[in-house]
N, C-alpha and C. Protein backbone atom coordinates (compact mmCIF):
# COMPACT_ATOMS: atom_id res chain seq x y z
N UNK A 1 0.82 -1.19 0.00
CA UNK A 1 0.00 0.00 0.00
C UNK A 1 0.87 1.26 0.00
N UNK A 2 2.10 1.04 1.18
CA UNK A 2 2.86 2.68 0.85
C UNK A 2 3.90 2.86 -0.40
N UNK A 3 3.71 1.50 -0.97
CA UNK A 3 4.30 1.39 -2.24
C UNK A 3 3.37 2.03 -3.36
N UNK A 4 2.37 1.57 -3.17
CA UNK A 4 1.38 2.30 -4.16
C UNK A 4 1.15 4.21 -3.78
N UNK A 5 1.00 4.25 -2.70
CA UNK A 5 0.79 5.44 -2.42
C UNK A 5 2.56 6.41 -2.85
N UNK A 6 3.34 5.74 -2.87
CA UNK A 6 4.86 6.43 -2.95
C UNK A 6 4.67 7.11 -4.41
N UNK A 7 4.23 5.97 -5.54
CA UNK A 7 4.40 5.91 -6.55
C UNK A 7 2.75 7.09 -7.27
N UNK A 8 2.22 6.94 -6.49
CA UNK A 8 0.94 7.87 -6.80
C UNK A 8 1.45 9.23 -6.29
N UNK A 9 2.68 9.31 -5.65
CA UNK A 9 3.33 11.08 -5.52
C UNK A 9 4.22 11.05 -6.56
N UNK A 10 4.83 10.50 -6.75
CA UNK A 10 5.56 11.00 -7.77
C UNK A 10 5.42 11.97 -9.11
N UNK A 11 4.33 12.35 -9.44
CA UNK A 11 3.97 13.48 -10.35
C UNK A 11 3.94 14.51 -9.39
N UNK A 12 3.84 14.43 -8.69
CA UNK A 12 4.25 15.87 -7.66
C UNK A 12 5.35 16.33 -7.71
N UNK A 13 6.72 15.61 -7.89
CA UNK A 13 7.91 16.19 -8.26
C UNK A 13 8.00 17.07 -9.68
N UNK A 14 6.98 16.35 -10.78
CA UNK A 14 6.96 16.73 -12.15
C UNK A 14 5.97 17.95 -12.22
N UNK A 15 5.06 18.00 -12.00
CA UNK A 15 3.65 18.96 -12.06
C UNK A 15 3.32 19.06 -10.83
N UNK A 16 2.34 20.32 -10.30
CA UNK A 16 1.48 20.40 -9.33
C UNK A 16 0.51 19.58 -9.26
N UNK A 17 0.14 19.03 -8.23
CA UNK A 17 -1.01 18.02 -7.90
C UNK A 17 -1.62 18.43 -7.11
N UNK A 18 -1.55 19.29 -6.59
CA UNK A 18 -3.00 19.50 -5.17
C UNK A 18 -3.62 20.77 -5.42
N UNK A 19 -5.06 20.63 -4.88
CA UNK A 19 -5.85 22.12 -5.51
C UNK A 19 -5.60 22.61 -4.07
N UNK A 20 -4.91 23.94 -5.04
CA UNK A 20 -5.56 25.30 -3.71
C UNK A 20 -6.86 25.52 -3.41
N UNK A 21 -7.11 26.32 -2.15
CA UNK A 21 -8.52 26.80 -1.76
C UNK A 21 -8.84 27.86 -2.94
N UNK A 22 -8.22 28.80 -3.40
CA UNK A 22 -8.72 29.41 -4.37
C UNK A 22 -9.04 29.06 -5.99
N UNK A 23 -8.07 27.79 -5.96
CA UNK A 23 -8.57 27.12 -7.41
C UNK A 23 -9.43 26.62 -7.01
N UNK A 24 -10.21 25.94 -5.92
CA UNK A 24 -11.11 24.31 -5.84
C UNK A 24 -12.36 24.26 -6.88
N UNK A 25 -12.75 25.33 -6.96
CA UNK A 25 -14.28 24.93 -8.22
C UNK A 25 -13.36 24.71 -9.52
N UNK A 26 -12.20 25.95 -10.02
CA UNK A 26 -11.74 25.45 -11.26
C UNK A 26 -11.23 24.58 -11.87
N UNK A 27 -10.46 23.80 -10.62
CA UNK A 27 -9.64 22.73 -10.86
C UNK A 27 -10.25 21.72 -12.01
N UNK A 28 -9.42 21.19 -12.61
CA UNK A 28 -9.80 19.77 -13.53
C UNK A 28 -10.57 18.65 -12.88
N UNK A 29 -11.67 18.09 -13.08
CA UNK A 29 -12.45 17.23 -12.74
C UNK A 29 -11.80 15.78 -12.19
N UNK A 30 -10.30 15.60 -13.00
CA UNK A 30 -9.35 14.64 -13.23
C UNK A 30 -8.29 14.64 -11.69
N UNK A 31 -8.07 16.22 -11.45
CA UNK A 31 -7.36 16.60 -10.22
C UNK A 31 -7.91 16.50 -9.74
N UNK A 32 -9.27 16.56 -8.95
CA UNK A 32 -10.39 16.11 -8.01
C UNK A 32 -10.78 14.70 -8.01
N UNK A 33 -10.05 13.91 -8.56
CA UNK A 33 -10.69 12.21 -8.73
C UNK A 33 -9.50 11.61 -8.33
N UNK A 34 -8.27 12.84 -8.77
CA UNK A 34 -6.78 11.97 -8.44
C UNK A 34 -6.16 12.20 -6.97
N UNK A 35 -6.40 13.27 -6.53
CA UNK A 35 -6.44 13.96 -5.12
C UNK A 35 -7.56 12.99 -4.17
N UNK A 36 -8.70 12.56 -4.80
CA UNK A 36 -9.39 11.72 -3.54
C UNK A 36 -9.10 10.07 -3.57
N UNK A 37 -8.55 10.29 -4.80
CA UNK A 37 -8.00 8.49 -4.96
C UNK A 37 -7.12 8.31 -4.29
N UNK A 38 -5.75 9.30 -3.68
CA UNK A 38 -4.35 9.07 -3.18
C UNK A 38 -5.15 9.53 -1.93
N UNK A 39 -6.43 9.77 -1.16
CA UNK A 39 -6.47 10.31 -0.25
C UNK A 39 -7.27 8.96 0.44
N UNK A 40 -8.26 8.44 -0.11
CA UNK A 40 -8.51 7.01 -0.15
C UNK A 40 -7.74 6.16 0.29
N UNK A 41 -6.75 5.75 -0.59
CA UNK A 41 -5.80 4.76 0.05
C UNK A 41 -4.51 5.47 1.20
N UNK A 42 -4.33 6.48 1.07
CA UNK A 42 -3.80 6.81 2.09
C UNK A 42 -4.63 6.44 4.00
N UNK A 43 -5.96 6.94 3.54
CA UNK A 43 -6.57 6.14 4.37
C UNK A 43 -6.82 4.86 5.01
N UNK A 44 -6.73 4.25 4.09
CA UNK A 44 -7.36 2.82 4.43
C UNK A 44 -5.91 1.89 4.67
N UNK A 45 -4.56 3.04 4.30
CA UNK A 45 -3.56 2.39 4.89
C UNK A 45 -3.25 2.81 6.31
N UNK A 46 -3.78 3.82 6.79
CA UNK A 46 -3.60 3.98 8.09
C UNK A 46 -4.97 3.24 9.15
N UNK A 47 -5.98 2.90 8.31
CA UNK A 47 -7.15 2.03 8.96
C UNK A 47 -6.20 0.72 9.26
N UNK A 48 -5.79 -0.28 8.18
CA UNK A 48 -4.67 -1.15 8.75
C UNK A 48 -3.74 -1.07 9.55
N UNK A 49 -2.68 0.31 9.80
CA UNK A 49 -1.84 0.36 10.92
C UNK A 49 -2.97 0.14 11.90
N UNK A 50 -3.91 0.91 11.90
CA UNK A 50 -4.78 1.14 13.40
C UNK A 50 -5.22 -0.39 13.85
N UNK A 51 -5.30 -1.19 12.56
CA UNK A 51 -6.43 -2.39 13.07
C UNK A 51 -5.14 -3.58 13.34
N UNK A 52 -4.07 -3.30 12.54
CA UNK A 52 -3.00 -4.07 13.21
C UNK A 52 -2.36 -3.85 14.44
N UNK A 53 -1.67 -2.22 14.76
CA UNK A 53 -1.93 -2.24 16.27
C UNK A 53 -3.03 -2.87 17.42
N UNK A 54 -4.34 -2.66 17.03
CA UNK A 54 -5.51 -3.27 18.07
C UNK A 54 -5.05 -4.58 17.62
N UNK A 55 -4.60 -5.17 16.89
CA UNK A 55 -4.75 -6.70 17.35
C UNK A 55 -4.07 -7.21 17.44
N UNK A 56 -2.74 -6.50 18.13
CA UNK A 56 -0.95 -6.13 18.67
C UNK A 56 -1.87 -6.43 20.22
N UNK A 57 -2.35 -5.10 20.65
CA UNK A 57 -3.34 -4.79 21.85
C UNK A 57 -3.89 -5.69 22.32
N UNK A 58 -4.59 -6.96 22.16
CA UNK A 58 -5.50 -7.80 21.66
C UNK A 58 -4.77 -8.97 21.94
N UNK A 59 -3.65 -9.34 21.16
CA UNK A 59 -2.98 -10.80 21.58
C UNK A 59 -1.69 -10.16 23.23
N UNK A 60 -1.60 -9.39 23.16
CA UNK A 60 -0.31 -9.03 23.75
C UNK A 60 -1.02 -8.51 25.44
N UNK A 61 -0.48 -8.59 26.22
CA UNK A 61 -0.88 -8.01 27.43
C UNK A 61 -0.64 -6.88 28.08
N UNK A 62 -1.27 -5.66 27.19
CA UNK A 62 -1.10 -4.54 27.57
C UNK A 62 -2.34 -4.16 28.12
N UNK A 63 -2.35 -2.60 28.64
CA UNK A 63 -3.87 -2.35 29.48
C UNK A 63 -4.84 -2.34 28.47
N UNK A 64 -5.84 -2.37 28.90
CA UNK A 64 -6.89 -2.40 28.66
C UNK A 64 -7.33 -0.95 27.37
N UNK A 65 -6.93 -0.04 28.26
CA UNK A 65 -7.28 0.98 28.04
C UNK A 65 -6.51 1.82 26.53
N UNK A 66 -4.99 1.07 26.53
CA UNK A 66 -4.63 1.38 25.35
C UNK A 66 -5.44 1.01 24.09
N UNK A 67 -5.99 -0.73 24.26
CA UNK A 67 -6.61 -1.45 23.26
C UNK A 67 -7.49 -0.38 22.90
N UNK A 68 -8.37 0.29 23.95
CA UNK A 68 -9.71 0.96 23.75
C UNK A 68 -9.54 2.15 22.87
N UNK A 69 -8.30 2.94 23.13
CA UNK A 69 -7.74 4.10 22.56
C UNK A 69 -7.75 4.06 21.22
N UNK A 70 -6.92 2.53 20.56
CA UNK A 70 -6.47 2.64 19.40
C UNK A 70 -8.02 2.21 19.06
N UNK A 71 -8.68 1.29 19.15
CA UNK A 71 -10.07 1.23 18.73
C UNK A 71 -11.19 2.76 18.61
N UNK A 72 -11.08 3.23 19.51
CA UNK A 72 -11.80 4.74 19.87
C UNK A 72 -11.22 5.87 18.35
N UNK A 73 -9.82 5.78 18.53
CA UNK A 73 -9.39 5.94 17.48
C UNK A 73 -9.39 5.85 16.02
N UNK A 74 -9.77 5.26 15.77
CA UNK A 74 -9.99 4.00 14.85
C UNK A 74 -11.19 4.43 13.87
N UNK A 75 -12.00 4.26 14.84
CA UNK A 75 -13.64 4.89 14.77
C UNK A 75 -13.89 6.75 14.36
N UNK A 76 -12.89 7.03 15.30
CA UNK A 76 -13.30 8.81 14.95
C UNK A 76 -12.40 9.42 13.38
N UNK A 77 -11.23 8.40 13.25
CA UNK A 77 -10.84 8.82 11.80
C UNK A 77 -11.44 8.69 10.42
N UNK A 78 -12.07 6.89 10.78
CA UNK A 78 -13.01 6.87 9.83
C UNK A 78 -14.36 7.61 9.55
N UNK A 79 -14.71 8.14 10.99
CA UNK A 79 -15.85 8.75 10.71
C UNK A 79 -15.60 10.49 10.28
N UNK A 80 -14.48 10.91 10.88
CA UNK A 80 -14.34 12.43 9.94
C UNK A 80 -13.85 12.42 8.76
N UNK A 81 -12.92 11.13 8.30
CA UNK A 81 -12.74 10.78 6.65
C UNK A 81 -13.91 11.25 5.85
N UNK A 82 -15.09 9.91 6.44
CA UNK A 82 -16.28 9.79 5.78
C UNK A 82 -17.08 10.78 5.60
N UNK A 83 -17.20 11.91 6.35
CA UNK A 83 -17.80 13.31 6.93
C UNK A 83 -17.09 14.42 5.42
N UNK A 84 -15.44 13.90 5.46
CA UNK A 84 -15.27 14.54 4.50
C UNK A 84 -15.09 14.39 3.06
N UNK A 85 -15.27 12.74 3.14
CA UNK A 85 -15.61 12.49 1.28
C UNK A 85 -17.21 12.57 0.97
N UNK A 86 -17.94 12.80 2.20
CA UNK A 86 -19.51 12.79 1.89
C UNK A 86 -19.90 14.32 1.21
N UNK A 87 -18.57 15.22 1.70
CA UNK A 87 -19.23 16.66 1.85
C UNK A 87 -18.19 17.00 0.42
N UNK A 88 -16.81 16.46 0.12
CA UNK A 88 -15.93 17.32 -0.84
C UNK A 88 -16.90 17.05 -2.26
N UNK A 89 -17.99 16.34 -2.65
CA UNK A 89 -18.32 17.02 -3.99
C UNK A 89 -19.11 18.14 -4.15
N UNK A 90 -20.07 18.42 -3.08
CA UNK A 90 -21.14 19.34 -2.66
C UNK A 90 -19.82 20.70 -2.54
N UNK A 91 -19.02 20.40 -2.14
CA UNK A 91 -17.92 21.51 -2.09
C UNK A 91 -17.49 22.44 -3.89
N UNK A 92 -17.68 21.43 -4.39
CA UNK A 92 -17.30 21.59 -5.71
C UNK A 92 -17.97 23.04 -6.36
N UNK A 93 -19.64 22.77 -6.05
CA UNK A 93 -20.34 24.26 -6.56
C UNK A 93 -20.68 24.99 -5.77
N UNK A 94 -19.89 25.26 -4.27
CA UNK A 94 -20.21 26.18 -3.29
C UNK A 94 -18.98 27.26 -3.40
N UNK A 95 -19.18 27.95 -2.72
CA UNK A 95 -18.04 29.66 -2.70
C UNK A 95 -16.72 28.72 -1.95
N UNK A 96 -15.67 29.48 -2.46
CA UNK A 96 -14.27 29.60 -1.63
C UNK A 96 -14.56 29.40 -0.46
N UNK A 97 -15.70 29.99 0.31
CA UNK A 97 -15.07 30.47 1.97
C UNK A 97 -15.64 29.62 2.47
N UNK A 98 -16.47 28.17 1.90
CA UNK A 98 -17.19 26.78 2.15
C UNK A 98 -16.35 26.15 2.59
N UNK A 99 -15.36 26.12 1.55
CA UNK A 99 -14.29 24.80 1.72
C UNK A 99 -13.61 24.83 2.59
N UNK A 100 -13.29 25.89 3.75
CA UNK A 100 -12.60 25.98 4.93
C UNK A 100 -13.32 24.95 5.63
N UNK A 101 -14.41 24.50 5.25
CA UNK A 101 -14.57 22.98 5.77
C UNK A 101 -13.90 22.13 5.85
N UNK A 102 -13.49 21.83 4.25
CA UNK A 102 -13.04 20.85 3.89
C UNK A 102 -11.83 21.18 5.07
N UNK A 103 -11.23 21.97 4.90
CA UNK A 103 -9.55 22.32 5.39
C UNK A 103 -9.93 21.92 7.09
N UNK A 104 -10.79 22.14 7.77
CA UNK A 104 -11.35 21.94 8.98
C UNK A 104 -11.24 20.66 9.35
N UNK A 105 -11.83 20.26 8.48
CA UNK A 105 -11.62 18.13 8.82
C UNK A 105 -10.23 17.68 8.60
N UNK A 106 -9.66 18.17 7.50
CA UNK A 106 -8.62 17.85 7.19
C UNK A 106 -7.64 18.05 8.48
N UNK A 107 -7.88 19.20 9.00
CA UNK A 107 -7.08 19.70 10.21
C UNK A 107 -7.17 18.37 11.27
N UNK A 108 -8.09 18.18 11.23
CA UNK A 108 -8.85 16.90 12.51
C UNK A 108 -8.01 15.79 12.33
N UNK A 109 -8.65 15.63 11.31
CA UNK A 109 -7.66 14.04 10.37
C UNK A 109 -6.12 13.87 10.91
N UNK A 110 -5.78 15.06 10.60
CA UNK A 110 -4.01 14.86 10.65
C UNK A 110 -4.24 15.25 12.75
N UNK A 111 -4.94 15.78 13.10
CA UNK A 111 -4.88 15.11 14.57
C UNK A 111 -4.65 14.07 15.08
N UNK A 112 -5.81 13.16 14.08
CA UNK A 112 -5.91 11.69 14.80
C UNK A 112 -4.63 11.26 14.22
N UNK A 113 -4.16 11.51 13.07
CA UNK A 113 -2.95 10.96 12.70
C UNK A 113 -2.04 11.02 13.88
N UNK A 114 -1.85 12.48 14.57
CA UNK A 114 -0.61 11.84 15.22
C UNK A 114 -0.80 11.64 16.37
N UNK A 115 -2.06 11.20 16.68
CA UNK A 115 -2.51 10.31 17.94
C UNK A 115 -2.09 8.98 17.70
N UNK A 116 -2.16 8.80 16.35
CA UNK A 116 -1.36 7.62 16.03
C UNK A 116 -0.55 7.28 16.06
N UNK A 117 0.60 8.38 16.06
CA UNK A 117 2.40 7.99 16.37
C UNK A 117 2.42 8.27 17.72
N UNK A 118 1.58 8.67 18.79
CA UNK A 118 1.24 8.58 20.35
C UNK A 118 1.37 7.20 20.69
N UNK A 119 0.31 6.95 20.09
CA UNK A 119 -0.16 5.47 20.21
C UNK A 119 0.91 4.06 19.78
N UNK A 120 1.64 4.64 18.92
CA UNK A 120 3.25 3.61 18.50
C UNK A 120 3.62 4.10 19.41
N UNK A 121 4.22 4.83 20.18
CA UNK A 121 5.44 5.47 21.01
C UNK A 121 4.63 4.60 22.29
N UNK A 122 3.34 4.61 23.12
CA UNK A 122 3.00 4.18 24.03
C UNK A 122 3.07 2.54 24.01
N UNK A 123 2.83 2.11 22.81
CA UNK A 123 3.03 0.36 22.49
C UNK A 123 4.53 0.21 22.45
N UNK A 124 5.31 0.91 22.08
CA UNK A 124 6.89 0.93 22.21
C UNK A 124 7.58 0.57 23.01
N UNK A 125 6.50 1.50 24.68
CA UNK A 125 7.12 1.63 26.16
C UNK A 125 6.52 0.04 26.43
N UNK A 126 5.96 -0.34 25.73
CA UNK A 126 5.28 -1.31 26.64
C UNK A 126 5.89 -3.16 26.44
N UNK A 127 5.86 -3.36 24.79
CA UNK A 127 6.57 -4.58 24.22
C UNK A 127 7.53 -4.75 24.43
């Protein structure tokens, strides 16, 4: 998966790939399909770290409470992901100053992300 995802940046070295807030309605239909495709599996590769840690948590005898974390976890990424691929096409024919939504979740997202390298560093102290 971070093989695929490595290789899906690589036109980023060659061309611009990500829409600004002030391009987002103009952008190419193609940059909006390719931006949620690398954003997709970027996801669903960090849903596997999460679900392989819990079941690290799970065979291994750590507290309780970590297991619950990375699970709790788990749950609130997928659900502001989902919050924000439900809402980025409706984004498409609304004003500029909408999409500070989008940028809003996004903000969240990369929260839980590094609740996630919390969550390695606390399984670290513990194995």
């Amino acid at each position: 998966m971070a093989l695929v995802l490595l290789l899906l940046s690589l036109p980023q070295l060659i061309f611009k790939s990500s829409i600004d807030v002030e391009q987002f309605a103009v952008a190419p239909l193609g940059m909006h399909a390719y931006v949620q495709a690398t954003a997709i599996l970027h996801v669903w590769c960090v849903i596997l770290i999460f679900r392989g840690l819990y079941r690290i948590g799970k065979a291994t005898t750590i507290p309780p409470g970590l297991a619950a974390a990375v699970d709790s976890s788990t749950k609130l990424y997928m659900a502001l992901f989902a919050i924000q691929l439900l809402f980025y096409p409706f984004m498409l024919n609304m004003e500029d100053s909408v999409v500070l939504v989008l940028q809003l979740s996004s903000l969240f997202i990369l929260f839980i992300e590094l609740l996630l390298i919390r969550v390695l560093f606390r399984l670290s102290l513990i194995v």
